[in-house]
N, C-alpha and C. Protein backbone atom coordinates (compact mmCIF):
# COMPACT_ATOMS: atom_id res chain seq x y z
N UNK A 1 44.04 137.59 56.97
CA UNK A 1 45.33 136.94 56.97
C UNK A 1 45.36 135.84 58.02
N UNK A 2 46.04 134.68 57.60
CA UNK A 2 46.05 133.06 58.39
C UNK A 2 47.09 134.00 59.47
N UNK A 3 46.68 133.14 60.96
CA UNK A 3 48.00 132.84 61.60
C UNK A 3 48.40 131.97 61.54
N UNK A 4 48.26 130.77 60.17
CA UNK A 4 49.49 130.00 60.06
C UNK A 4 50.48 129.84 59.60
N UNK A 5 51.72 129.36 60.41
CA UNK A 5 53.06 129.34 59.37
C UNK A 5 53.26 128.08 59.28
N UNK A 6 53.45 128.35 57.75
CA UNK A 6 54.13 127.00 56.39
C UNK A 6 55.56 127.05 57.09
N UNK A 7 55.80 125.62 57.52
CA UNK A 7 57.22 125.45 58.07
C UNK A 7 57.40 124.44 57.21
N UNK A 8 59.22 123.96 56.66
CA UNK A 8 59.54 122.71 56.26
C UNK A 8 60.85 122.79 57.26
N UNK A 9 60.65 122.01 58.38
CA UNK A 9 61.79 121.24 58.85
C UNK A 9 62.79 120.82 58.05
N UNK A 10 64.32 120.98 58.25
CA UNK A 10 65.20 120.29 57.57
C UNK A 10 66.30 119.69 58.77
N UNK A 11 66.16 118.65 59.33
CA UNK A 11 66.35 118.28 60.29
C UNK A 11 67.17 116.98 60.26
N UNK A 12 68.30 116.83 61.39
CA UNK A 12 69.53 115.42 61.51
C UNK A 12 68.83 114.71 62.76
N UNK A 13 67.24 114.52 62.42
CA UNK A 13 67.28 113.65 63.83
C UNK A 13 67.41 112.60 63.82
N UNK A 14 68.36 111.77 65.16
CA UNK A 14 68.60 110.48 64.98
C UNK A 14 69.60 110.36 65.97
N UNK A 15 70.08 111.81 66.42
CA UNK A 15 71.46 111.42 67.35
C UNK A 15 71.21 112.09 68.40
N UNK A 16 70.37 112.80 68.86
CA UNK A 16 70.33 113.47 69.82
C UNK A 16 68.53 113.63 69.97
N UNK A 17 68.04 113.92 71.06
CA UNK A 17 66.27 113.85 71.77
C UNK A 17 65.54 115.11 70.66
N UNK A 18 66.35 116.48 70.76
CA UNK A 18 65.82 117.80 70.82
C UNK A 18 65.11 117.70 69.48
N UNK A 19 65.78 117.14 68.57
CA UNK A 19 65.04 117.21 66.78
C UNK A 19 63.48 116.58 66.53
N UNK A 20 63.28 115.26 67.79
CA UNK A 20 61.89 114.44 67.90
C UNK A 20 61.09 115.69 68.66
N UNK A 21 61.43 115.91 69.38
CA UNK A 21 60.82 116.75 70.19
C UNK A 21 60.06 117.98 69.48
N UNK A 22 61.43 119.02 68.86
CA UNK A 22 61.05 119.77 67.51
C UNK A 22 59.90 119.35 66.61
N UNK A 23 60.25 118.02 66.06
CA UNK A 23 59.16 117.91 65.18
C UNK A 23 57.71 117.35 65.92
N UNK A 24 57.57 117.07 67.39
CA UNK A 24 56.66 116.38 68.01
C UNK A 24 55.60 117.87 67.81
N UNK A 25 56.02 118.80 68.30
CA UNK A 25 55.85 120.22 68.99
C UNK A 25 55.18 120.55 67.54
N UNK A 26 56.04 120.87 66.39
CA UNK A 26 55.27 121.07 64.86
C UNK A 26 54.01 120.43 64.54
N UNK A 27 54.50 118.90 64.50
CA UNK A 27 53.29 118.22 64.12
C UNK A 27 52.08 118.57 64.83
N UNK A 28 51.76 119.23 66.17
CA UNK A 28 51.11 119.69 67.10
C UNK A 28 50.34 120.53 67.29
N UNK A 29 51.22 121.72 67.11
CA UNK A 29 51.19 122.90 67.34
C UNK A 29 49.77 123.42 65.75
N UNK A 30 48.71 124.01 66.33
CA UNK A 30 47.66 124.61 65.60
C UNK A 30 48.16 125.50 64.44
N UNK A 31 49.00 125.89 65.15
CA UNK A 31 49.23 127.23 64.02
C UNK A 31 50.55 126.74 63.13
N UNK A 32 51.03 125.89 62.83
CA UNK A 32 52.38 125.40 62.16
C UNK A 32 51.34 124.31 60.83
N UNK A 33 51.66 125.09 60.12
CA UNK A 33 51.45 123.99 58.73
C UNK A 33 52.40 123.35 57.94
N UNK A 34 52.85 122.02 58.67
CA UNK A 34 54.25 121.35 58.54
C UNK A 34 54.30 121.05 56.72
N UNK A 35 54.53 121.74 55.81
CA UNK A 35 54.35 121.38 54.51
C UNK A 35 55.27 120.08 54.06
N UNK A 36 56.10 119.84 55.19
CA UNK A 36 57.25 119.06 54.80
C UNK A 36 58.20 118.95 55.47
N UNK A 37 59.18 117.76 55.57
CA UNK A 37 60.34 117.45 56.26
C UNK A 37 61.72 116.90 55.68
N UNK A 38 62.79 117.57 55.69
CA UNK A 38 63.98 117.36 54.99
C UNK A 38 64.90 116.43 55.84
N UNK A 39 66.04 115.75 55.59
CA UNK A 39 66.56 115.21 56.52
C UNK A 39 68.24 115.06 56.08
N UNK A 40 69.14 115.37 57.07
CA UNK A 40 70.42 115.29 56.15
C UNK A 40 71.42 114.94 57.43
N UNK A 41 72.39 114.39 57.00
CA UNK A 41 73.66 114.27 58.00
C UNK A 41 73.81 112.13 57.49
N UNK A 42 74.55 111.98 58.40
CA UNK A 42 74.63 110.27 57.58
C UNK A 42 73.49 109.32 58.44
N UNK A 43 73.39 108.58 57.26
CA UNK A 43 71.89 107.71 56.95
C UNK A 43 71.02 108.60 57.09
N UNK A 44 71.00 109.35 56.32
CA UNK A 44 69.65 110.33 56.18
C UNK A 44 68.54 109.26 55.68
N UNK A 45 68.61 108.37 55.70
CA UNK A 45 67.51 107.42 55.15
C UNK A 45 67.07 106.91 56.44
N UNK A 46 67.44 106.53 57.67
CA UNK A 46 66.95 105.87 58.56
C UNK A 46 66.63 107.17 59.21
N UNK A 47 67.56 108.73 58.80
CA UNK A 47 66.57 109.71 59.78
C UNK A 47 65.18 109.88 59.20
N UNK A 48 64.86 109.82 58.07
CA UNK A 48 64.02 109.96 57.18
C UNK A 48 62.74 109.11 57.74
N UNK A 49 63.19 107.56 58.08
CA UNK A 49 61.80 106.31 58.89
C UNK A 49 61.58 107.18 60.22
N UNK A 50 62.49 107.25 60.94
CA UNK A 50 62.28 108.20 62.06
C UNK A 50 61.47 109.30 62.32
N UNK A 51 61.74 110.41 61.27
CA UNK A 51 60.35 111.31 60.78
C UNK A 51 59.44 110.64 60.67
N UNK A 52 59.13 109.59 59.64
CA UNK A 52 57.87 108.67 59.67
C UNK A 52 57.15 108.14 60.39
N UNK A 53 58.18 107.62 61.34
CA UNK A 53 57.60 107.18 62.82
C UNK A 53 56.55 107.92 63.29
N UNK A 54 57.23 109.32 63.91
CA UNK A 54 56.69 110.10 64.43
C UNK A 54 55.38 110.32 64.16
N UNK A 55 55.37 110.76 62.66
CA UNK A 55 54.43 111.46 61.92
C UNK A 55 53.12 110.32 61.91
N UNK A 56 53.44 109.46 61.67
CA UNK A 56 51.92 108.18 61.80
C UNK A 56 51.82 108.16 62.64
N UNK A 57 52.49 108.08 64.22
CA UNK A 57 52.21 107.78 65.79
C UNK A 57 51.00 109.03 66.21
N UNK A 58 51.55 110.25 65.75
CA UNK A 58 50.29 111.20 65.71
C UNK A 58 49.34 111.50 64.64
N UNK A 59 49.43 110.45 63.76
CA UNK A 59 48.27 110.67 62.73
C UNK A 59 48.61 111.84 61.64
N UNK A 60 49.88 112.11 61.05
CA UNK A 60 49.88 113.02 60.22
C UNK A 60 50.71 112.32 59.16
N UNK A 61 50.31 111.55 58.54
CA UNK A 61 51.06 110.64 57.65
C UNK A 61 51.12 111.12 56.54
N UNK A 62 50.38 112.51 56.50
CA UNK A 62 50.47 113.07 55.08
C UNK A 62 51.31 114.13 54.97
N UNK A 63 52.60 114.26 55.90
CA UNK A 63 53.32 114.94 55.76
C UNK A 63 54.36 114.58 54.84
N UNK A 64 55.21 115.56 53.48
CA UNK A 64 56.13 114.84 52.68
C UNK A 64 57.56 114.73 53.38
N UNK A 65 57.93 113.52 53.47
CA UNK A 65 59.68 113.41 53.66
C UNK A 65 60.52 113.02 52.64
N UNK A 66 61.66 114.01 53.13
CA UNK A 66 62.15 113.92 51.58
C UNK A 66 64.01 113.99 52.31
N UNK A 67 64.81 113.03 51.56
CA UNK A 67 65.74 112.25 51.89
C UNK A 67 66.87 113.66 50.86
N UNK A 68 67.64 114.15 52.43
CA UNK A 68 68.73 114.94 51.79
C UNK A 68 70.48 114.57 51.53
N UNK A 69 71.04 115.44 52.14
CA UNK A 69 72.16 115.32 52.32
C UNK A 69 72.93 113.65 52.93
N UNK A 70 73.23 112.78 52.87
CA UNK A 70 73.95 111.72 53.53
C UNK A 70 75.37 112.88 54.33
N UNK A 71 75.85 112.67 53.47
CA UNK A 71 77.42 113.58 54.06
C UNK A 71 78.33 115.19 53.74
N UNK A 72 78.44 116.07 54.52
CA UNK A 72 78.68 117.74 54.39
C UNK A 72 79.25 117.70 53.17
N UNK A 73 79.57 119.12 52.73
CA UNK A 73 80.37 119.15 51.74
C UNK A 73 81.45 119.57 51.85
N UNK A 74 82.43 119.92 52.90
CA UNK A 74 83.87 120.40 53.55
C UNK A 74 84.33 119.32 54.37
N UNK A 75 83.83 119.11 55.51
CA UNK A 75 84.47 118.40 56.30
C UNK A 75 84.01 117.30 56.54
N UNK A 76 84.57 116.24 57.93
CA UNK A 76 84.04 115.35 57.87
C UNK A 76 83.26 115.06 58.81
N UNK A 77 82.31 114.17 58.27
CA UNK A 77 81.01 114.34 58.79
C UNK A 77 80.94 113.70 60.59
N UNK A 78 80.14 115.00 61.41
CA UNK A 78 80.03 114.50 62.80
C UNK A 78 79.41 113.55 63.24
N UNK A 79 78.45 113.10 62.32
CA UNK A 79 77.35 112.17 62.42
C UNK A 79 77.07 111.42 61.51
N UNK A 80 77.94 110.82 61.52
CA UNK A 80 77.54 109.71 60.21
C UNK A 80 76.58 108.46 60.26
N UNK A 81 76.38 108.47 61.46
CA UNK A 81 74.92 106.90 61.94
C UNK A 81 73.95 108.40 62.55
N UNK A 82 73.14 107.71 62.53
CA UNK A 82 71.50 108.01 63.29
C UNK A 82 71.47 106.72 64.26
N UNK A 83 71.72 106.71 65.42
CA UNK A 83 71.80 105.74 66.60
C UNK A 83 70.64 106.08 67.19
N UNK A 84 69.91 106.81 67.21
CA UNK A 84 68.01 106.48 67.53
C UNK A 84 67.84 105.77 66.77
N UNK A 85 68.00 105.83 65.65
CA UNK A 85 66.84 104.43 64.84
C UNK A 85 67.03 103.51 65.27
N UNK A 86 68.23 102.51 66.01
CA UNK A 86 67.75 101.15 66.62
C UNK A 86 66.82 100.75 67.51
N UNK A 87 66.21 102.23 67.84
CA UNK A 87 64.80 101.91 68.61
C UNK A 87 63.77 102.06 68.09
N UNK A 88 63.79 102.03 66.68
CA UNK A 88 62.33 102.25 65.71
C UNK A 88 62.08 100.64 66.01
N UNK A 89 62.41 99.46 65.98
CA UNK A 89 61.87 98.03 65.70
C UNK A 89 60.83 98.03 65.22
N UNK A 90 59.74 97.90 65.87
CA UNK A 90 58.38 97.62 64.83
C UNK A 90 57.44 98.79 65.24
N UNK A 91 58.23 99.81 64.71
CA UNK A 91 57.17 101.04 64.63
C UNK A 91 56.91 101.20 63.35
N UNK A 92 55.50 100.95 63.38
CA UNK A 92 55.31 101.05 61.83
C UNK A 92 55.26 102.77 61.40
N UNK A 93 56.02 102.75 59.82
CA UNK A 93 56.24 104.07 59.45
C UNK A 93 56.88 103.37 57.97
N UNK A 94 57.13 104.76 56.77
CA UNK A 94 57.31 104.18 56.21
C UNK A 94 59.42 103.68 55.38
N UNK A 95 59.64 103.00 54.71
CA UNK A 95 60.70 102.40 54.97
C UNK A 95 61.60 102.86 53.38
N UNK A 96 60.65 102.85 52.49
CA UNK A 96 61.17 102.94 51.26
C UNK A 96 61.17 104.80 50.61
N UNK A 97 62.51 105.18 50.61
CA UNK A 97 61.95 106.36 50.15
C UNK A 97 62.93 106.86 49.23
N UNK A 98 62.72 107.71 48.14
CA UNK A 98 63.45 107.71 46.49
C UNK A 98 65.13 108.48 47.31
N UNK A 99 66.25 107.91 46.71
CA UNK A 99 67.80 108.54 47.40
C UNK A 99 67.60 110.75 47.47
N UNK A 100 68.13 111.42 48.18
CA UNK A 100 68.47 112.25 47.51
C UNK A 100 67.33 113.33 46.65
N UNK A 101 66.62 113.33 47.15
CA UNK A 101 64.86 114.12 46.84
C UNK A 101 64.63 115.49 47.68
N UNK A 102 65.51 116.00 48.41
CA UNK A 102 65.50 117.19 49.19
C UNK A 102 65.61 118.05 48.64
N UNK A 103 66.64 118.44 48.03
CA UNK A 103 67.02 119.66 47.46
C UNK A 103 65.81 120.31 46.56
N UNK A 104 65.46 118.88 45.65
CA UNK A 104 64.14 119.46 44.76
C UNK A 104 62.96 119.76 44.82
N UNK A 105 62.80 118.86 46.68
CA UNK A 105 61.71 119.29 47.07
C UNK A 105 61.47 120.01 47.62
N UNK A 106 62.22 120.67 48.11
CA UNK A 106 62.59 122.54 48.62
C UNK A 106 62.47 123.88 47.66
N UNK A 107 63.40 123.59 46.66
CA UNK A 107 63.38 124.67 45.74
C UNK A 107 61.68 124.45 45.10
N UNK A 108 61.31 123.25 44.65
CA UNK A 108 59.86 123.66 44.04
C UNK A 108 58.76 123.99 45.42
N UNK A 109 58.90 123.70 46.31
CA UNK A 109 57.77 123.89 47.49
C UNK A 109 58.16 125.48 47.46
N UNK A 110 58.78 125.87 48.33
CA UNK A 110 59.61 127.35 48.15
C UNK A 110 59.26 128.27 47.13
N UNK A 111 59.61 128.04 46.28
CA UNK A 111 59.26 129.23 44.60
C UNK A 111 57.84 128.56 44.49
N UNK A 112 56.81 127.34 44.98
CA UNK A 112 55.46 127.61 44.50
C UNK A 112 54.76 128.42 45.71
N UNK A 113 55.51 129.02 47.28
CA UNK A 113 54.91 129.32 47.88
C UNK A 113 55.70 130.49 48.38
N UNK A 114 56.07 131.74 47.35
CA UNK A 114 57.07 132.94 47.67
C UNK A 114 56.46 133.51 49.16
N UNK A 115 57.08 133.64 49.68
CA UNK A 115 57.05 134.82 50.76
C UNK A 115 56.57 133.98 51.57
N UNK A 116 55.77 132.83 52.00
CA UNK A 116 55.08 132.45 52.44
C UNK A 116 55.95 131.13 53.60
N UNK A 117 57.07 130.09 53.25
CA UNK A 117 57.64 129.42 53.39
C UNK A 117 58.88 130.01 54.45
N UNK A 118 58.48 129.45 56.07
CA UNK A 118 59.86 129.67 57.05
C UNK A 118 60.34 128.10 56.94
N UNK A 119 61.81 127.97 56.49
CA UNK A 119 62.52 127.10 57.09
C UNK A 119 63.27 127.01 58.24
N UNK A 120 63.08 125.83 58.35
CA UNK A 120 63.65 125.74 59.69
C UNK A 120 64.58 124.83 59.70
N UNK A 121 65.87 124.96 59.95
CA UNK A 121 67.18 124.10 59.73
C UNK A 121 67.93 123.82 61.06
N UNK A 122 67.55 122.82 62.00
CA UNK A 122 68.27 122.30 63.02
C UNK A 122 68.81 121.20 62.84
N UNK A 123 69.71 121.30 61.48
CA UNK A 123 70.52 120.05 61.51
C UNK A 123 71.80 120.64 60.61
N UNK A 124 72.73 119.64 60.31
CA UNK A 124 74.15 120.65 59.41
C UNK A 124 73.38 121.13 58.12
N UNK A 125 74.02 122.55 57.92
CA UNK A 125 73.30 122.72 56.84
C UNK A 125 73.37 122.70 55.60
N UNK A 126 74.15 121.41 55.35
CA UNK A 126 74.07 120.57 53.62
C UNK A 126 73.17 121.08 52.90
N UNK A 127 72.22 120.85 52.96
CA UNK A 127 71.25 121.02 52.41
C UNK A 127 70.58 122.44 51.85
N UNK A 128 71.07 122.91 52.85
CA UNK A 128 70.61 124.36 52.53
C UNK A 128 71.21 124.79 51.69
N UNK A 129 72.54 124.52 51.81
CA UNK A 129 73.75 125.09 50.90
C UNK A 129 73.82 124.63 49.64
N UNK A 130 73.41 123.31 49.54
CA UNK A 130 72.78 122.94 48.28
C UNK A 130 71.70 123.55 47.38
N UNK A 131 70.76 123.80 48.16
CA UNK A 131 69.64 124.30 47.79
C UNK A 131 69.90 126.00 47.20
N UNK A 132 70.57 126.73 48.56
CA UNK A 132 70.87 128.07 47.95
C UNK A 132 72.09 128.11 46.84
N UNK A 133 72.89 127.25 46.51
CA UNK A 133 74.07 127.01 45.58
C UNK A 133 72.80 126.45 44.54
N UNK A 134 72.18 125.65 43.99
CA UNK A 134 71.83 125.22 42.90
C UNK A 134 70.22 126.84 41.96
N UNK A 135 69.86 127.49 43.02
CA UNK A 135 68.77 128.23 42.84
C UNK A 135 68.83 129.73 43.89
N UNK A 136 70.24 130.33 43.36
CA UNK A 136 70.50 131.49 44.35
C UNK A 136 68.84 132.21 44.79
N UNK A 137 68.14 132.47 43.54
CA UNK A 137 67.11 133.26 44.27
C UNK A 137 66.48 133.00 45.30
N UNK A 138 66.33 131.86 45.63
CA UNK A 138 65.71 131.01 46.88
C UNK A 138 65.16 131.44 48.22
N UNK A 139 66.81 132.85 48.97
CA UNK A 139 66.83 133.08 49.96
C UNK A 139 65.33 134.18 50.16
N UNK A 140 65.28 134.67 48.97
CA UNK A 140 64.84 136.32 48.82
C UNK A 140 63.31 135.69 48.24
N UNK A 141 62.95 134.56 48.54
CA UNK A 141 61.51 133.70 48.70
C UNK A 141 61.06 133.52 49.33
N UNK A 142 62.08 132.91 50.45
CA UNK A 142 61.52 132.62 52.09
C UNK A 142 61.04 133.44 52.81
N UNK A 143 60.02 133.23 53.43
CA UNK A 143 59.47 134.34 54.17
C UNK A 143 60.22 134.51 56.05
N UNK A 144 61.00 133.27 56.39
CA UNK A 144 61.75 133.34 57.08
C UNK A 144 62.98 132.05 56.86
N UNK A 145 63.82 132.26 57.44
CA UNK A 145 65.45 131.08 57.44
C UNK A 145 65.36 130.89 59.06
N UNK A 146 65.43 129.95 59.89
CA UNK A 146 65.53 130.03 61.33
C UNK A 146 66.54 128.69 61.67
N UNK A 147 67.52 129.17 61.81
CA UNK A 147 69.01 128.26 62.21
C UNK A 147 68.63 127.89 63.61
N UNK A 148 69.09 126.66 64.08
CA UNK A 148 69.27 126.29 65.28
C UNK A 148 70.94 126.75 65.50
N UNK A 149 71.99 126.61 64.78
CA UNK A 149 73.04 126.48 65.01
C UNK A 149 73.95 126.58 66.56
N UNK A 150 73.04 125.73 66.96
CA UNK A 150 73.70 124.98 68.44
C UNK A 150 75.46 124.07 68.22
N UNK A 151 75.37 123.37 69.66
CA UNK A 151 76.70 122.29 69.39
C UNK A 151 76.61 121.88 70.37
C-alpha cells in the first residue's frame, strides 16, 4: 500500500496568503499526489491563473485546474475580486481556461478513483455543494472531506 494521498484542492485563493501557501506545501510535499485544483468564490478565473502561477514556478504544470463556483448560492458573496492577482503581471502561467469545469471535474475524478480521493476545501464551499447536490453518492466515495472552515 502507497503512502500517497490523492488530494484535489478546492480552493478561493486570491484574497488572503494561507491558500498559496496550502497549495505551495501540496505541490511539495512527497507524499501528496495533487490530482487537481478547483477554484471558487468571485473571479474564480483569475484565482484559477494564480494556481497556474504557482504550479509552473515549481515545475508542476501538469496539474489540472478547473474553474468553479464565481458566486455562493445563499448569500452574498464575501469575496467577490481575488486582489492577489494584481501581482501576477508577467508571471507566466496559464490564462485561458473553459467557464465553470469544476463540478465535472470532481464528480468524474472522484467516482474514477472511489475510496481513494481526500478533498480538501479551504475556500466557500460552492462547490462542494454543487457537486454533492448534482451526484449525492459522491460523499460515500471520498476517502476523506477536510474543511478548513476558518474566518
Amino acid at each position: 500500500m502507497s503512502d500517497t494521498v490523492k488530494v484535489i484542492l478546492d480552493t478561493d485563493i486570491g484574497s488572503d496568503i494561507d491558500d498559496a501557501l496550502a497549495l505551495a506545501y501540496l505541490l511539495c510535499q512527497p507524499r501528496c499526489e495533487l490530482v487537481g485544483v478547483t477554484t471558487v468564490s468571485g473571479q474564480a478565473d483569475l484565482r484559477a491563473e494564480m494556481v497556474s502561477a504557482i504550479c509552473r514556478h515549481v515545475g508542476r504544470d501538469e496539474v489540472p485546474i478547473h474553474i468553479g463556483a464565481d458566486r455562493p448560492w445563499l448569500i452574498e458573496s464575501r469575496q467577490p475580486k481575488a486582489p492577489q492577482a494584481a501581482a501576477l503581471g508577467d508571471w507566466p502561467r496559464n490564462k485561458k481556461y473553459a467557464p465553470a469545469t469544476a463540478i465535472e471535474f470532481l464528480r468524474q475524478t472522484i467516482r474514477a478513483n472511489p475510496g481513494e480521493i481526500t478533498l480538501l476545501a479551504i475556500g466557500p464551499l460552492t462547490n462542494v455543494a454543487l457537486l454533492f447536490s448534482a451526484d449525492p453518492e459522491i460523499p460515500a466515495l471520498l476517502k476523506d472531506l477536510v474543511l478548513m472552515g476558518g474566518s
